[in-house]
N, C-alpha and C. Protein backbone atom coordinates (compact mmCIF):
# COMPACT_ATOMS: atom_id res chain seq x y z
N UNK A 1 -0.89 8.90 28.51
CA UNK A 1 0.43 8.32 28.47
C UNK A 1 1.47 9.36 28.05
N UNK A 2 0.89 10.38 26.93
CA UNK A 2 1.77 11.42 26.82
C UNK A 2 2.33 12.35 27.65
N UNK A 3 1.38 12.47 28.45
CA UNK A 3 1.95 13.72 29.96
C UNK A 3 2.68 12.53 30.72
N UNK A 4 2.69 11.42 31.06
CA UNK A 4 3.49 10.78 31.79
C UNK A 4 4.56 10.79 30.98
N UNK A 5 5.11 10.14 30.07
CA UNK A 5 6.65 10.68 29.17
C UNK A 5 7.13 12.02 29.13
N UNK A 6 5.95 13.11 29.02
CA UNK A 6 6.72 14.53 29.40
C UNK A 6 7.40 14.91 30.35
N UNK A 7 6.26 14.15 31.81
CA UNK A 7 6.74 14.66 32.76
C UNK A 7 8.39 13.68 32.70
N UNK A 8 8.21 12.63 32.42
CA UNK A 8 9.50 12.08 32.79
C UNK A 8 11.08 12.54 32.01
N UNK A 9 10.69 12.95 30.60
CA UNK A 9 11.40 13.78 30.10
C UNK A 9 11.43 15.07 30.73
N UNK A 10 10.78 16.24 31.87
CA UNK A 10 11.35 16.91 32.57
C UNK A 10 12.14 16.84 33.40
N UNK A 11 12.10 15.49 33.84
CA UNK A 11 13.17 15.33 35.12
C UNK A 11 14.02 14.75 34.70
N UNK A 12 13.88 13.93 33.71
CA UNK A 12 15.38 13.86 32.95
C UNK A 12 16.12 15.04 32.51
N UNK A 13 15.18 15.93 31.92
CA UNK A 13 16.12 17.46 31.74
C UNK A 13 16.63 17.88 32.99
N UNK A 14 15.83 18.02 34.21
CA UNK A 14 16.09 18.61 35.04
C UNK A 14 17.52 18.10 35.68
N UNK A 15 17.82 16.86 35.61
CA UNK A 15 19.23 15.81 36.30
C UNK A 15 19.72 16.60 35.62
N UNK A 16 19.77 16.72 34.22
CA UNK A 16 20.99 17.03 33.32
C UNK A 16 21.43 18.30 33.41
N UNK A 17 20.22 18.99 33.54
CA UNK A 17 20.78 20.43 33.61
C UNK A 17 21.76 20.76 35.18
N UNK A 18 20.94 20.07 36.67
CA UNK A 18 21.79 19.95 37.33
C UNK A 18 23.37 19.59 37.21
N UNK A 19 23.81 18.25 36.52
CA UNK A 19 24.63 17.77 35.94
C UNK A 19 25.73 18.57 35.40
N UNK A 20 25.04 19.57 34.26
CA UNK A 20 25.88 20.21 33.71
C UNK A 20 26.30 21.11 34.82
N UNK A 21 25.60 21.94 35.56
CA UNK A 21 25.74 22.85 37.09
C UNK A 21 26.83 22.70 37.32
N UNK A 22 26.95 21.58 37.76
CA UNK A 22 28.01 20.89 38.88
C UNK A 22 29.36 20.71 38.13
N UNK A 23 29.33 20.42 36.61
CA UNK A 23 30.19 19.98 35.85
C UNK A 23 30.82 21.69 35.84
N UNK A 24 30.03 22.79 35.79
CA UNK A 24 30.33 23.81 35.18
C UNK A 24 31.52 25.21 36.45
N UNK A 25 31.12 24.37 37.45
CA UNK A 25 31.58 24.81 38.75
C UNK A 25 32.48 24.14 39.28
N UNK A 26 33.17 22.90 38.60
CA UNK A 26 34.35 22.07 38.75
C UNK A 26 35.23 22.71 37.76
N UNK A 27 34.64 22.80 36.34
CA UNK A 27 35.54 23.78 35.58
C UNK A 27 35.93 25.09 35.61
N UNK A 28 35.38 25.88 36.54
CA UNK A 28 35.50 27.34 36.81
C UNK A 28 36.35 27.19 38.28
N UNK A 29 36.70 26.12 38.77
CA UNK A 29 37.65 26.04 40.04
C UNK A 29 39.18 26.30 39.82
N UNK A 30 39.65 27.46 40.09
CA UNK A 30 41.20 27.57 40.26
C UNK A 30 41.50 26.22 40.91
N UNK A 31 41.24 26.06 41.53
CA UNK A 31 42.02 24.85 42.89
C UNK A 31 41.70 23.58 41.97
N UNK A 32 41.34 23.00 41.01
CA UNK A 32 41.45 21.85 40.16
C UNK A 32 42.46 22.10 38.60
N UNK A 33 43.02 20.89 38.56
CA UNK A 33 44.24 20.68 38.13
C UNK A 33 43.29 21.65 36.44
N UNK A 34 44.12 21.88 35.89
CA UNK A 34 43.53 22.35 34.08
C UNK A 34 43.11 21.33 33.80
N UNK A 35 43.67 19.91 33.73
CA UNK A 35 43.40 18.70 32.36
C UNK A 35 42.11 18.53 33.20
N UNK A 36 41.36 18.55 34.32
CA UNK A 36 40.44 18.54 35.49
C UNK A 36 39.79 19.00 34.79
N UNK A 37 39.90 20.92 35.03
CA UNK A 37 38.81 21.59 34.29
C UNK A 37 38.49 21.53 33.20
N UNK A 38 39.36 21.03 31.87
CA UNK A 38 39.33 20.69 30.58
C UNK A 38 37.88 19.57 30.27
N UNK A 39 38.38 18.86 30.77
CA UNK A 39 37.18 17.24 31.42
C UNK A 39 35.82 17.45 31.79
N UNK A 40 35.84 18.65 32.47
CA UNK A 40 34.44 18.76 33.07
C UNK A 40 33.99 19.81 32.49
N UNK A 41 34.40 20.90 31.57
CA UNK A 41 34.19 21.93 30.57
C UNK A 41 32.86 20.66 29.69
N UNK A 42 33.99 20.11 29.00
CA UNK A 42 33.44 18.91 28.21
C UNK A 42 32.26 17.81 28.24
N UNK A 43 32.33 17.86 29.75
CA UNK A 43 30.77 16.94 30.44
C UNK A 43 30.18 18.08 30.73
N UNK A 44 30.40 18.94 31.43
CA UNK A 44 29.00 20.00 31.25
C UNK A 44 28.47 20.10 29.64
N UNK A 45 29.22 20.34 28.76
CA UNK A 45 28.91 20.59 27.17
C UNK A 45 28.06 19.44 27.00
N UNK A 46 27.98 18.28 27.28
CA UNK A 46 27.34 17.13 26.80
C UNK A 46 26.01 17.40 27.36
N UNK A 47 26.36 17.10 28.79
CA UNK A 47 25.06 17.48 29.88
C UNK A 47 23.99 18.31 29.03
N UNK A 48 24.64 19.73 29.15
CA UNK A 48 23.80 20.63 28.61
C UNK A 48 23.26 20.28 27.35
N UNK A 49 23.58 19.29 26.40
CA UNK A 49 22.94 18.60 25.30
C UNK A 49 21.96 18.01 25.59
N UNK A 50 22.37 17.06 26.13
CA UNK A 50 21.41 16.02 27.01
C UNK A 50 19.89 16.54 26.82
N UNK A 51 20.30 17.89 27.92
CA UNK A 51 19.13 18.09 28.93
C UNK A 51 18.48 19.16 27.56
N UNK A 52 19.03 19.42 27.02
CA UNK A 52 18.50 20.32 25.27
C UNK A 52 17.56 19.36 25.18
N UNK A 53 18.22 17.83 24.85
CA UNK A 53 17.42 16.93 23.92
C UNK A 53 16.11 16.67 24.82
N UNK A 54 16.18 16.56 25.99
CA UNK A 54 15.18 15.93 26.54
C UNK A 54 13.90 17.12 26.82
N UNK A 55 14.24 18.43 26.94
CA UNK A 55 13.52 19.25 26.64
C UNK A 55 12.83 19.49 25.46
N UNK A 56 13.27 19.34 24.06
CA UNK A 56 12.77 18.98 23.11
C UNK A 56 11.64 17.62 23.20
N UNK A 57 11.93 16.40 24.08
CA UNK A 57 11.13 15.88 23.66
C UNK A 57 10.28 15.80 24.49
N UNK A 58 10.56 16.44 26.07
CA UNK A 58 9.36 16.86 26.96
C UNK A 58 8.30 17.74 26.38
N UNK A 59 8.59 18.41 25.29
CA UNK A 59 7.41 19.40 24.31
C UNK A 59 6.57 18.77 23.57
N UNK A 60 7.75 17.74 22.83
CA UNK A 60 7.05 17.02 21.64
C UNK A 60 5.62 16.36 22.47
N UNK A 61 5.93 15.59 23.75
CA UNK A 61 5.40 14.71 24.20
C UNK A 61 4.08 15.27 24.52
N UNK A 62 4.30 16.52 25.38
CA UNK A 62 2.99 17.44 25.79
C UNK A 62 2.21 18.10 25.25
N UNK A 63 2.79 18.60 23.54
CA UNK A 63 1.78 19.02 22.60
C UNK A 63 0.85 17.66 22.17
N UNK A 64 1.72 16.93 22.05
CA UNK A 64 0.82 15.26 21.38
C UNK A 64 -0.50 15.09 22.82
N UNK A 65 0.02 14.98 23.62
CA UNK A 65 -1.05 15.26 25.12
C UNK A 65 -2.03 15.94 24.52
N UNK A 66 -1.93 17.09 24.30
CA UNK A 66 -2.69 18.66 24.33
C UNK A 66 -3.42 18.19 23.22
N UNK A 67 -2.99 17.65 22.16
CA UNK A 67 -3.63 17.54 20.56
C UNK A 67 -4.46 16.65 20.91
N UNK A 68 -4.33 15.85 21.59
CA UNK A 68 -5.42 14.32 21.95
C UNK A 68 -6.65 14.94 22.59
């Protein structure tokens, strides 16, 4: 059951980190308004939390696997 929550906590990292991607390449666009890039500076920053946290607990999950 533990490698099934890891794996699913990888692909939850994996959305997020995409997420932040996309967020991070809307904010680096000349051609979008500032308060635009301001906004999506800010959701990439989260994103990239996110996908921190869920990496953390894709580990937790797979050492507990490994220990069993």
């Amino acid at each position: 059951m533990d490698a099934v929550k890891a794996g699913i906590e990888k692909a939850k990292e994996a959305m997020d980190n995409k997420t932040a991607e996309k967020k991070l390449e809307k904010a680096n666009d000349p051609n979008v308004k500032p308060s635009e890039r301001l906004d999506a500076q800010f959701e990439a920053g989260k994103a990239a939390c996110k996908a921190a946290e869920h990496h953390v607990k894709a580990e937790h999950h797979h050492a507990k696997h490994v220990a069993d």
